[in-house]
PDB file of N, CA and C in Angstrom:
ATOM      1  N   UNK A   1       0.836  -1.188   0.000  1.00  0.00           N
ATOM      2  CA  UNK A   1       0.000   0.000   0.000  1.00  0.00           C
ATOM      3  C   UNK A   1       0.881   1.252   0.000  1.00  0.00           C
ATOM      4  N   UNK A   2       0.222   2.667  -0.516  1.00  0.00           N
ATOM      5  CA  UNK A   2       0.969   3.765  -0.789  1.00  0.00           C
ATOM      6  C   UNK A   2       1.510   4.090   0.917  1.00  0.00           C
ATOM      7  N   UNK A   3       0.778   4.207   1.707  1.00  0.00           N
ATOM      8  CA  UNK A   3       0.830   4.786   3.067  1.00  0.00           C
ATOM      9  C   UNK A   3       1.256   3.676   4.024  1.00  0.00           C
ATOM     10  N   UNK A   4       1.695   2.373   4.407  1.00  0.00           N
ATOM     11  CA  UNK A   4       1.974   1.653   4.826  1.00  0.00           C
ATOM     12  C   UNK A   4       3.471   1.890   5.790  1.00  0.00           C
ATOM     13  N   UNK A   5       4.266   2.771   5.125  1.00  0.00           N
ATOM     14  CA  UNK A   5       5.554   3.303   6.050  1.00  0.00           C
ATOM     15  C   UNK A   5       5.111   4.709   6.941  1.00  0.00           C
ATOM     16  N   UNK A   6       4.018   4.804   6.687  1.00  0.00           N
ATOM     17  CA  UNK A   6       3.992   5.974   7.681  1.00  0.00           C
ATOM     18  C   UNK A   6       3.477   5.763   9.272  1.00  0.00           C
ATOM     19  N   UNK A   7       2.733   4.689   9.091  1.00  0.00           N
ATOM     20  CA  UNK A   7       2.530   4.581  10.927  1.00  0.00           C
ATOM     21  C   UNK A   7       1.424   5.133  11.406  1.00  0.00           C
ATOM     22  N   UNK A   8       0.875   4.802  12.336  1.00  0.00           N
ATOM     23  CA  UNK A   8      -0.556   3.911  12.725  1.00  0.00           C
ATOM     24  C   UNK A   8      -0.725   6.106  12.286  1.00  0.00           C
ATOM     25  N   UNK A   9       0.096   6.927  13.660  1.00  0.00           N
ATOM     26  CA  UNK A   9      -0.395   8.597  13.496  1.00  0.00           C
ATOM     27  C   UNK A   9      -0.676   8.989  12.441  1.00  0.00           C
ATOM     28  N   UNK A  10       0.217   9.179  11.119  1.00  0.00           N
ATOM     29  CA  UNK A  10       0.393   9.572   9.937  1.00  0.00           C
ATOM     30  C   UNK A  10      -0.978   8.973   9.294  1.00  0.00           C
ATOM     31  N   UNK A  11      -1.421   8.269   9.024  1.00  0.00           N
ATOM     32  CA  UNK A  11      -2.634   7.085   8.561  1.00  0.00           C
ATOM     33  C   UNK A  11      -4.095   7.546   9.497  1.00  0.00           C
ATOM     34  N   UNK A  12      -3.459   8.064  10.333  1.00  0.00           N
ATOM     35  CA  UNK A  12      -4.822   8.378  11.339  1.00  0.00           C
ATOM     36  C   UNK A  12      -5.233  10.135  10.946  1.00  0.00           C
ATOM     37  N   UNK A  13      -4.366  10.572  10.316  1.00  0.00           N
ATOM     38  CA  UNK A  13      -4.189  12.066  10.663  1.00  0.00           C
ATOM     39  C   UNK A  13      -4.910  12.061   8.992  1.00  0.00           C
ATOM     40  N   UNK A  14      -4.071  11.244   7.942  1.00  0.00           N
ATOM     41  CA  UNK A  14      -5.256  11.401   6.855  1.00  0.00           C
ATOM     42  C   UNK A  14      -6.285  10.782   6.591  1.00  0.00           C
ATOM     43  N   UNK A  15      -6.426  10.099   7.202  1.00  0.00           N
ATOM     44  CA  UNK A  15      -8.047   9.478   7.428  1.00  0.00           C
ATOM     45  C   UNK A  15      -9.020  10.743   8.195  1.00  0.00           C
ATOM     46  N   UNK A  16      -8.349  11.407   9.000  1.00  0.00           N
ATOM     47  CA  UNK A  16      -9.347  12.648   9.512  1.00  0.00           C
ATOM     48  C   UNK A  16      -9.428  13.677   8.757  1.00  0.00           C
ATOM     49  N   UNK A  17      -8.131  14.236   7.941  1.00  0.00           N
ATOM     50  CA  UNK A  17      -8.118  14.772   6.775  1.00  0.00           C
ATOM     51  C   UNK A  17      -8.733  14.363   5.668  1.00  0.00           C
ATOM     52  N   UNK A  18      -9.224  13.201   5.335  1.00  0.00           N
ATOM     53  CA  UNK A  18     -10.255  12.481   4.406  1.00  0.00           C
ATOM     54  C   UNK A  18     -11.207  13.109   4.853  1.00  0.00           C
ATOM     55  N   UNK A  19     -12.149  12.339   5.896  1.00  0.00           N
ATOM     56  CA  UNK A  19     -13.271  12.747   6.429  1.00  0.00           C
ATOM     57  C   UNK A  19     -13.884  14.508   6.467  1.00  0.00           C
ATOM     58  N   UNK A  20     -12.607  15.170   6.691  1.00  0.00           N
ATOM     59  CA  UNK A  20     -13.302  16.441   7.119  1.00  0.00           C
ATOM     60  C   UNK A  20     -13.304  17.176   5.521  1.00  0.00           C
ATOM     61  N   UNK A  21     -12.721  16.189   4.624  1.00  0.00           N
ATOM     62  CA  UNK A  21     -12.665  16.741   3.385  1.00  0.00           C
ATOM     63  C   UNK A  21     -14.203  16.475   2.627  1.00  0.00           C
ATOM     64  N   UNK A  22     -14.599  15.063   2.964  1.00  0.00           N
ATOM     65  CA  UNK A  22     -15.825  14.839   2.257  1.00  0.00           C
ATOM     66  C   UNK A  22     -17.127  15.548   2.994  1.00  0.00           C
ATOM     67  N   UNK A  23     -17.072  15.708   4.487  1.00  0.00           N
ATOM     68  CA  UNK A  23     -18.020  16.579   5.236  1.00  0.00           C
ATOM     69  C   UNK A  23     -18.253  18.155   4.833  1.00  0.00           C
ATOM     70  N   UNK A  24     -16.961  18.186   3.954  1.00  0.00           N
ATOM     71  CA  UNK A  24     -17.303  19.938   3.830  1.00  0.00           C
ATOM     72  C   UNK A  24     -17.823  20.083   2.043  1.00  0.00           C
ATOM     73  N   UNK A  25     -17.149  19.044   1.908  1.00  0.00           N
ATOM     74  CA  UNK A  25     -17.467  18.746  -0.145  1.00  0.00           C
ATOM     75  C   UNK A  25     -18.917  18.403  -0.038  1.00  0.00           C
ATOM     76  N   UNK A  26     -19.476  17.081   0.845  1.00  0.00           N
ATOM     77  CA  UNK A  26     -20.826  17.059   0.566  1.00  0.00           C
ATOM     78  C   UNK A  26     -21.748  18.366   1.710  1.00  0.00           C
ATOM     79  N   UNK A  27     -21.295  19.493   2.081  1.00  0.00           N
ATOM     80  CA  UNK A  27     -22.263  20.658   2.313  1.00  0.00           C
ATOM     81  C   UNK A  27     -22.025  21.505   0.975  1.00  0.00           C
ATOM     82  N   UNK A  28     -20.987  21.745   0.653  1.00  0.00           N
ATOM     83  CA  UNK A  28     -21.063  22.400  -0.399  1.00  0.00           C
ATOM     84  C   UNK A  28     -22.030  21.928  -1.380  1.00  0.00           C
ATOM     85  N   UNK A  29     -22.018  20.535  -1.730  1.00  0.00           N
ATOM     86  CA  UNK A  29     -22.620  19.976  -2.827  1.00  0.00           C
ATOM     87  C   UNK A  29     -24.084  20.278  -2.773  1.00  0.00           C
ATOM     88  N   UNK A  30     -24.468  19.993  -1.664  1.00  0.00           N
ATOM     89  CA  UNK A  30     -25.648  20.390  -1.435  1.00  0.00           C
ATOM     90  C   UNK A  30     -26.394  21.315  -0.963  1.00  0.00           C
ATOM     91  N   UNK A  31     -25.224  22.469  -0.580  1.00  0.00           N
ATOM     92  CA  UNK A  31     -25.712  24.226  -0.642  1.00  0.00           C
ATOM     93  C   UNK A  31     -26.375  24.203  -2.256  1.00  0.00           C
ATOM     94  N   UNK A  32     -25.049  23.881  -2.922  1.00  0.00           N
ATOM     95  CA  UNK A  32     -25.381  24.397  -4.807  1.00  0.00           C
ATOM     96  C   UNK A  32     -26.645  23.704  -5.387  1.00  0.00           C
ATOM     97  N   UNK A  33     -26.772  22.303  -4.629  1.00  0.00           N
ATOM     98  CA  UNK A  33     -27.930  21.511  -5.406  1.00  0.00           C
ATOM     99  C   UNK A  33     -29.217  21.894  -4.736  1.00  0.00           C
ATOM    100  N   UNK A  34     -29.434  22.592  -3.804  1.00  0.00           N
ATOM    101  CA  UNK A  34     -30.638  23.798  -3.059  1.00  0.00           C
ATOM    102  C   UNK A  34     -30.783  24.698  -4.581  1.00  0.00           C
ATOM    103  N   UNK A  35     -29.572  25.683  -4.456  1.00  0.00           N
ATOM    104  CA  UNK A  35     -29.361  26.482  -5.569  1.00  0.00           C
ATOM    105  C   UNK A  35     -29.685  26.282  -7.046  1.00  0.00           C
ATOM    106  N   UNK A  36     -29.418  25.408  -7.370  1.00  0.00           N
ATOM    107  CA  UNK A  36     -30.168  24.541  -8.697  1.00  0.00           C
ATOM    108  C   UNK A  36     -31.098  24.710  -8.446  1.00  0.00           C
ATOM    109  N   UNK A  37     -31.871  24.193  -7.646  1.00  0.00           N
ATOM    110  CA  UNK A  37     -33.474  23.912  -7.374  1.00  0.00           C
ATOM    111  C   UNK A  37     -34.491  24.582  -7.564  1.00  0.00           C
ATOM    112  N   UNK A  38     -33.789  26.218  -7.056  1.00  0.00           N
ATOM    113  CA  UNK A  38     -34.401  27.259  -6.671  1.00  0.00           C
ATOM    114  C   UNK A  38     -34.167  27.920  -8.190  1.00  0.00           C
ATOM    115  N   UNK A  39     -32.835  28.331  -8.713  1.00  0.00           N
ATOM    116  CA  UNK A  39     -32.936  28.609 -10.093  1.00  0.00           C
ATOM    117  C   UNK A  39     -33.611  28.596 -11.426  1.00  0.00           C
ATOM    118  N   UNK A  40     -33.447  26.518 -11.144  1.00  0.00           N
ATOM    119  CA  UNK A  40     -34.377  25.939 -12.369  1.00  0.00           C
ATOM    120  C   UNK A  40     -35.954  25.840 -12.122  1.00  0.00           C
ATOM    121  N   UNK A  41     -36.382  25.649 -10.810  1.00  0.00           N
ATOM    122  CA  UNK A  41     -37.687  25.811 -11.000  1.00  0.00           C
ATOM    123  C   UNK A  41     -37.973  24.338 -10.386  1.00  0.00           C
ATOM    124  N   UNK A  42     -36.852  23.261 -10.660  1.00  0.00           N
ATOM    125  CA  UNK A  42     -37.496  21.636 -10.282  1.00  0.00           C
ATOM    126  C   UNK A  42     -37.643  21.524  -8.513  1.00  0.00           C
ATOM    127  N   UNK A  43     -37.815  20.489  -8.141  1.00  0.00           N
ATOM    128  CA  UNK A  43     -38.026  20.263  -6.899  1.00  0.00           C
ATOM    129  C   UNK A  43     -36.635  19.823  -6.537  1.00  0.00           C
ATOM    130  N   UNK A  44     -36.636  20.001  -5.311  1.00  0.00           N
ATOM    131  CA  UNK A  44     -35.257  19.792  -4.749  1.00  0.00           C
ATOM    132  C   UNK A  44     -35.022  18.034  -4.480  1.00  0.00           C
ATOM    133  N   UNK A  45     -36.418  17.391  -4.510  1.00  0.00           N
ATOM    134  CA  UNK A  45     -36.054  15.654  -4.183  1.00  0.00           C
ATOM    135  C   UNK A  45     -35.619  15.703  -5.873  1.00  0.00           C
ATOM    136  N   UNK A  46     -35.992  16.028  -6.772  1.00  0.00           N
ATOM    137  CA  UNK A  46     -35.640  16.133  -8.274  1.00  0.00           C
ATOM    138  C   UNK A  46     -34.228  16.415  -8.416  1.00  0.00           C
ATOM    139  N   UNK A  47     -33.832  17.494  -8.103  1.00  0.00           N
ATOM    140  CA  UNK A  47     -32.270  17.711  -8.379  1.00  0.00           C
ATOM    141  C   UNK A  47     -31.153  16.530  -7.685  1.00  0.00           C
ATOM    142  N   UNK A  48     -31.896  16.305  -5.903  1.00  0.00           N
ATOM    143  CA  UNK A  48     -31.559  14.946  -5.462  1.00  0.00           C
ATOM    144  C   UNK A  48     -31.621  13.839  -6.205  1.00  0.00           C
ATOM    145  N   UNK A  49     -32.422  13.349  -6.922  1.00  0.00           N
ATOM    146  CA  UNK A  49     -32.430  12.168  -7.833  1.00  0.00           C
ATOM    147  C   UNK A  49     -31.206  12.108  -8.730  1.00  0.00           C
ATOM    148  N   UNK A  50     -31.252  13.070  -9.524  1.00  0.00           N
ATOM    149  CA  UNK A  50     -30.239  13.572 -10.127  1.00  0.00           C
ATOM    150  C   UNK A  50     -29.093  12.734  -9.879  1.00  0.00           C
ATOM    151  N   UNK A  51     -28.763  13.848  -8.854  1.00  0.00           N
ATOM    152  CA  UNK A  51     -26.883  13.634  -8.195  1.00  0.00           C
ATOM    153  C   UNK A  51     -26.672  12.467  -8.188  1.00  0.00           C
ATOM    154  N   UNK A  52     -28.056  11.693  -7.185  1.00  0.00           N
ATOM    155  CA  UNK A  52     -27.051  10.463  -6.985  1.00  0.00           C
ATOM    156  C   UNK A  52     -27.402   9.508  -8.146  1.00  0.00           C
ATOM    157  N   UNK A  53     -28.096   9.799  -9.120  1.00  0.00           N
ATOM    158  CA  UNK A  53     -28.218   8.721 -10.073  1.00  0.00           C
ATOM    159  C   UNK A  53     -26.721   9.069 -11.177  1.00  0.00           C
ATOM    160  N   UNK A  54     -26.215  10.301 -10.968  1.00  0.00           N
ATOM    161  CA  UNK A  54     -24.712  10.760 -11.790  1.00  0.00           C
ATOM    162  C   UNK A  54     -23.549   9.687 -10.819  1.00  0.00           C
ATOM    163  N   UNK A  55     -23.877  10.364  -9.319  1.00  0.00           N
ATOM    164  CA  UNK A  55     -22.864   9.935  -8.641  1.00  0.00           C
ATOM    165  C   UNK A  55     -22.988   8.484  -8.337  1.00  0.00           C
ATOM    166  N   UNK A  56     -23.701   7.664  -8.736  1.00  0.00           N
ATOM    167  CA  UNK A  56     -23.686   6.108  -8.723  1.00  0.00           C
ATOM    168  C   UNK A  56     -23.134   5.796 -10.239  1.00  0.00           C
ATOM    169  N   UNK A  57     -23.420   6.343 -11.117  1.00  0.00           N
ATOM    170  CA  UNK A  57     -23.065   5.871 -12.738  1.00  0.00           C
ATOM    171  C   UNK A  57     -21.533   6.480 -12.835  1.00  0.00           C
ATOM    172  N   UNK A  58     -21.212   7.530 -12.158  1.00  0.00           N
ATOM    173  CA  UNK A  58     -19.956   7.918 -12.571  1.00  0.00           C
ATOM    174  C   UNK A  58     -18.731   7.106 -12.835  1.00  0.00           C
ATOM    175  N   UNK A  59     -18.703   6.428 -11.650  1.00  0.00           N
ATOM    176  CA  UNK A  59     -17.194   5.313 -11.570  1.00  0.00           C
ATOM    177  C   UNK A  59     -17.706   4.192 -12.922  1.00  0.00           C
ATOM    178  N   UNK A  60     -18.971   3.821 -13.042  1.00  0.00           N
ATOM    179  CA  UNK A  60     -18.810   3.077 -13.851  1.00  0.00           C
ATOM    180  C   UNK A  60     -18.131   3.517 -15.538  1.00  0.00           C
ATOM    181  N   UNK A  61     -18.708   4.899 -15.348  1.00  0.00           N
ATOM    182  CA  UNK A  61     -18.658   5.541 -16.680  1.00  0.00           C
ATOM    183  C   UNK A  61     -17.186   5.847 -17.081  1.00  0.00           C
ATOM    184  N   UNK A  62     -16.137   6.155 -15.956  1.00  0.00           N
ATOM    185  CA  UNK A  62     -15.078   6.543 -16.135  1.00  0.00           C
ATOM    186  C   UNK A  62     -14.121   4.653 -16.609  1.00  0.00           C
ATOM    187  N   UNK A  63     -14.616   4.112 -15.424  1.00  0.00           N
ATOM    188  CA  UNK A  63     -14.097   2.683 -15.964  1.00  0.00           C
ATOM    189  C   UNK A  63     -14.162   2.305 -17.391  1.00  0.00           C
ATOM    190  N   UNK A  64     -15.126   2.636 -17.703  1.00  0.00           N
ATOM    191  CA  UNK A  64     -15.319   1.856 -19.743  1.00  0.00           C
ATOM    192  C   UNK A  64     -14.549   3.064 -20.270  1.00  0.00           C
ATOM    193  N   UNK A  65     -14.656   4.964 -20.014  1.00  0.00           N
ATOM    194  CA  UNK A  65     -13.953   5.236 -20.345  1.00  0.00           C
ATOM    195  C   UNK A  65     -11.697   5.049 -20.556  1.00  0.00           C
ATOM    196  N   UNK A  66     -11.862   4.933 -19.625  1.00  0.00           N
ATOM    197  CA  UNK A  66     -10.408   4.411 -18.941  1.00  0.00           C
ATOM    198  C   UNK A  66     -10.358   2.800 -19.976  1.00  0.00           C
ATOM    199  N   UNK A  67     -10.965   1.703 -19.623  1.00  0.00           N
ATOM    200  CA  UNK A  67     -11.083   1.015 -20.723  1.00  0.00           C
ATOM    201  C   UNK A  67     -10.835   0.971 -22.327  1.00  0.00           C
ATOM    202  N   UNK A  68     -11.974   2.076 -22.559  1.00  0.00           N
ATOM    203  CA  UNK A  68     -11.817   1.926 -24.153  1.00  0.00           C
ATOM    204  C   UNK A  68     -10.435   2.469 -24.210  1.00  0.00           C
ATOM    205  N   UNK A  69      -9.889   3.556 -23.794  1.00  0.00           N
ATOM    206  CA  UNK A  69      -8.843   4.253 -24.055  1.00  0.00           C
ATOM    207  C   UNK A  69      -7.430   3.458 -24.668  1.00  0.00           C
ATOM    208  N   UNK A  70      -7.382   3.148 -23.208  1.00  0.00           N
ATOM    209  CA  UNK A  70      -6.185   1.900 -23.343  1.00  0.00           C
ATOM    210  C   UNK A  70      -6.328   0.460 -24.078  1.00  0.00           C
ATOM    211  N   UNK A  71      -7.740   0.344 -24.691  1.00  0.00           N
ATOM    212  CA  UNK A  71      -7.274  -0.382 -25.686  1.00  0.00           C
ATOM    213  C   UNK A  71      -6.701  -0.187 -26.807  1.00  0.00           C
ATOM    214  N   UNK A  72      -6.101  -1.383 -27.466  1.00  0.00           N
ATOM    215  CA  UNK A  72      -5.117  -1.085 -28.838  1.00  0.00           C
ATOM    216  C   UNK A  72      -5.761  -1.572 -29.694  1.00  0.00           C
ATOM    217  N   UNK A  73      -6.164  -0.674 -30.635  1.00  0.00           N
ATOM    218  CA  UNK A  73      -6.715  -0.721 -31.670  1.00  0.00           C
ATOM    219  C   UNK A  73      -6.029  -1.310 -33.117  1.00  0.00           C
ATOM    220  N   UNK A  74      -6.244  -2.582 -33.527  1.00  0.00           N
ATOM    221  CA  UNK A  74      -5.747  -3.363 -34.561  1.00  0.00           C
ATOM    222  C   UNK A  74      -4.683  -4.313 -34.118  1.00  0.00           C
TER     223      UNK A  74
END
Protein backbone atom coordinates (compact mmCIF):
# COMPACT_ATOMS: atom_id res chain seq x y z
CA UNK A 1 0.00 0.00 0.00
CA UNK A 2 0.97 3.76 -0.79
CA UNK A 3 0.83 4.79 3.07
CA UNK A 4 1.97 1.65 4.83
CA UNK A 5 5.55 3.30 6.05
CA UNK A 6 3.99 5.97 7.68
CA UNK A 7 2.53 4.58 10.93
CA UNK A 8 -0.56 3.91 12.73
CA UNK A 9 -0.40 8.60 13.50
CA UNK A 10 0.39 9.57 9.94
CA UNK A 11 -2.63 7.08 8.56
CA UNK A 12 -4.82 8.38 11.34
CA UNK A 13 -4.19 12.07 10.66
CA UNK A 14 -5.26 11.40 6.86
CA UNK A 15 -8.05 9.48 7.43
CA UNK A 16 -9.35 12.65 9.51
CA UNK A 17 -8.12 14.77 6.77
CA UNK A 18 -10.25 12.48 4.41
CA UNK A 19 -13.27 12.75 6.43
CA UNK A 20 -13.30 16.44 7.12
CA UNK A 21 -12.66 16.74 3.39
CA UNK A 22 -15.83 14.84 2.26
CA UNK A 23 -18.02 16.58 5.24
CA UNK A 24 -17.30 19.94 3.83
CA UNK A 25 -17.47 18.75 -0.14
CA UNK A 26 -20.83 17.06 0.57
CA UNK A 27 -22.26 20.66 2.31
CA UNK A 28 -21.06 22.40 -0.40
CA UNK A 29 -22.62 19.98 -2.83
CA UNK A 30 -25.65 20.39 -1.44
CA UNK A 31 -25.71 24.23 -0.64
CA UNK A 32 -25.38 24.40 -4.81
CA UNK A 33 -27.93 21.51 -5.41
CA UNK A 34 -30.64 23.80 -3.06
CA UNK A 35 -29.36 26.48 -5.57
CA UNK A 36 -30.17 24.54 -8.70
CA UNK A 37 -33.47 23.91 -7.37
CA UNK A 38 -34.40 27.26 -6.67
CA UNK A 39 -32.94 28.61 -10.09
CA UNK A 40 -34.38 25.94 -12.37
CA UNK A 41 -37.69 25.81 -11.00
CA UNK A 42 -37.50 21.64 -10.28
CA UNK A 43 -38.03 20.26 -6.90
CA UNK A 44 -35.26 19.79 -4.75
CA UNK A 45 -36.05 15.65 -4.18
CA UNK A 46 -35.64 16.13 -8.27
CA UNK A 47 -32.27 17.71 -8.38
CA UNK A 48 -31.56 14.95 -5.46
CA UNK A 49 -32.43 12.17 -7.83
CA UNK A 50 -30.24 13.57 -10.13
CA UNK A 51 -26.88 13.63 -8.20
CA UNK A 52 -27.05 10.46 -6.99
CA UNK A 53 -28.22 8.72 -10.07
CA UNK A 54 -24.71 10.76 -11.79
CA UNK A 55 -22.86 9.94 -8.64
CA UNK A 56 -23.69 6.11 -8.72
CA UNK A 57 -23.07 5.87 -12.74
CA UNK A 58 -19.96 7.92 -12.57
CA UNK A 59 -17.19 5.31 -11.57
CA UNK A 60 -18.81 3.08 -13.85
CA UNK A 61 -18.66 5.54 -16.68
CA UNK A 62 -15.08 6.54 -16.13
CA UNK A 63 -14.10 2.68 -15.96
CA UNK A 64 -15.32 1.86 -19.74
CA UNK A 65 -13.95 5.24 -20.34
CA UNK A 66 -10.41 4.41 -18.94
CA UNK A 67 -11.08 1.01 -20.72
CA UNK A 68 -11.82 1.93 -24.15
CA UNK A 69 -8.84 4.25 -24.06
CA UNK A 70 -6.19 1.90 -23.34
CA UNK A 71 -7.27 -0.38 -25.69
CA UNK A 72 -5.12 -1.08 -28.84
CA UNK A 73 -6.71 -0.72 -31.67
CA UNK A 74 -5.75 -3.36 -34.56
Amino acid sequence: MVFEGLGLIWNSLILLASIIIVVIASDVTINNAVKVSNMTGFGKTTIGFILVGFATSLPELSVVIFGASSEKIG
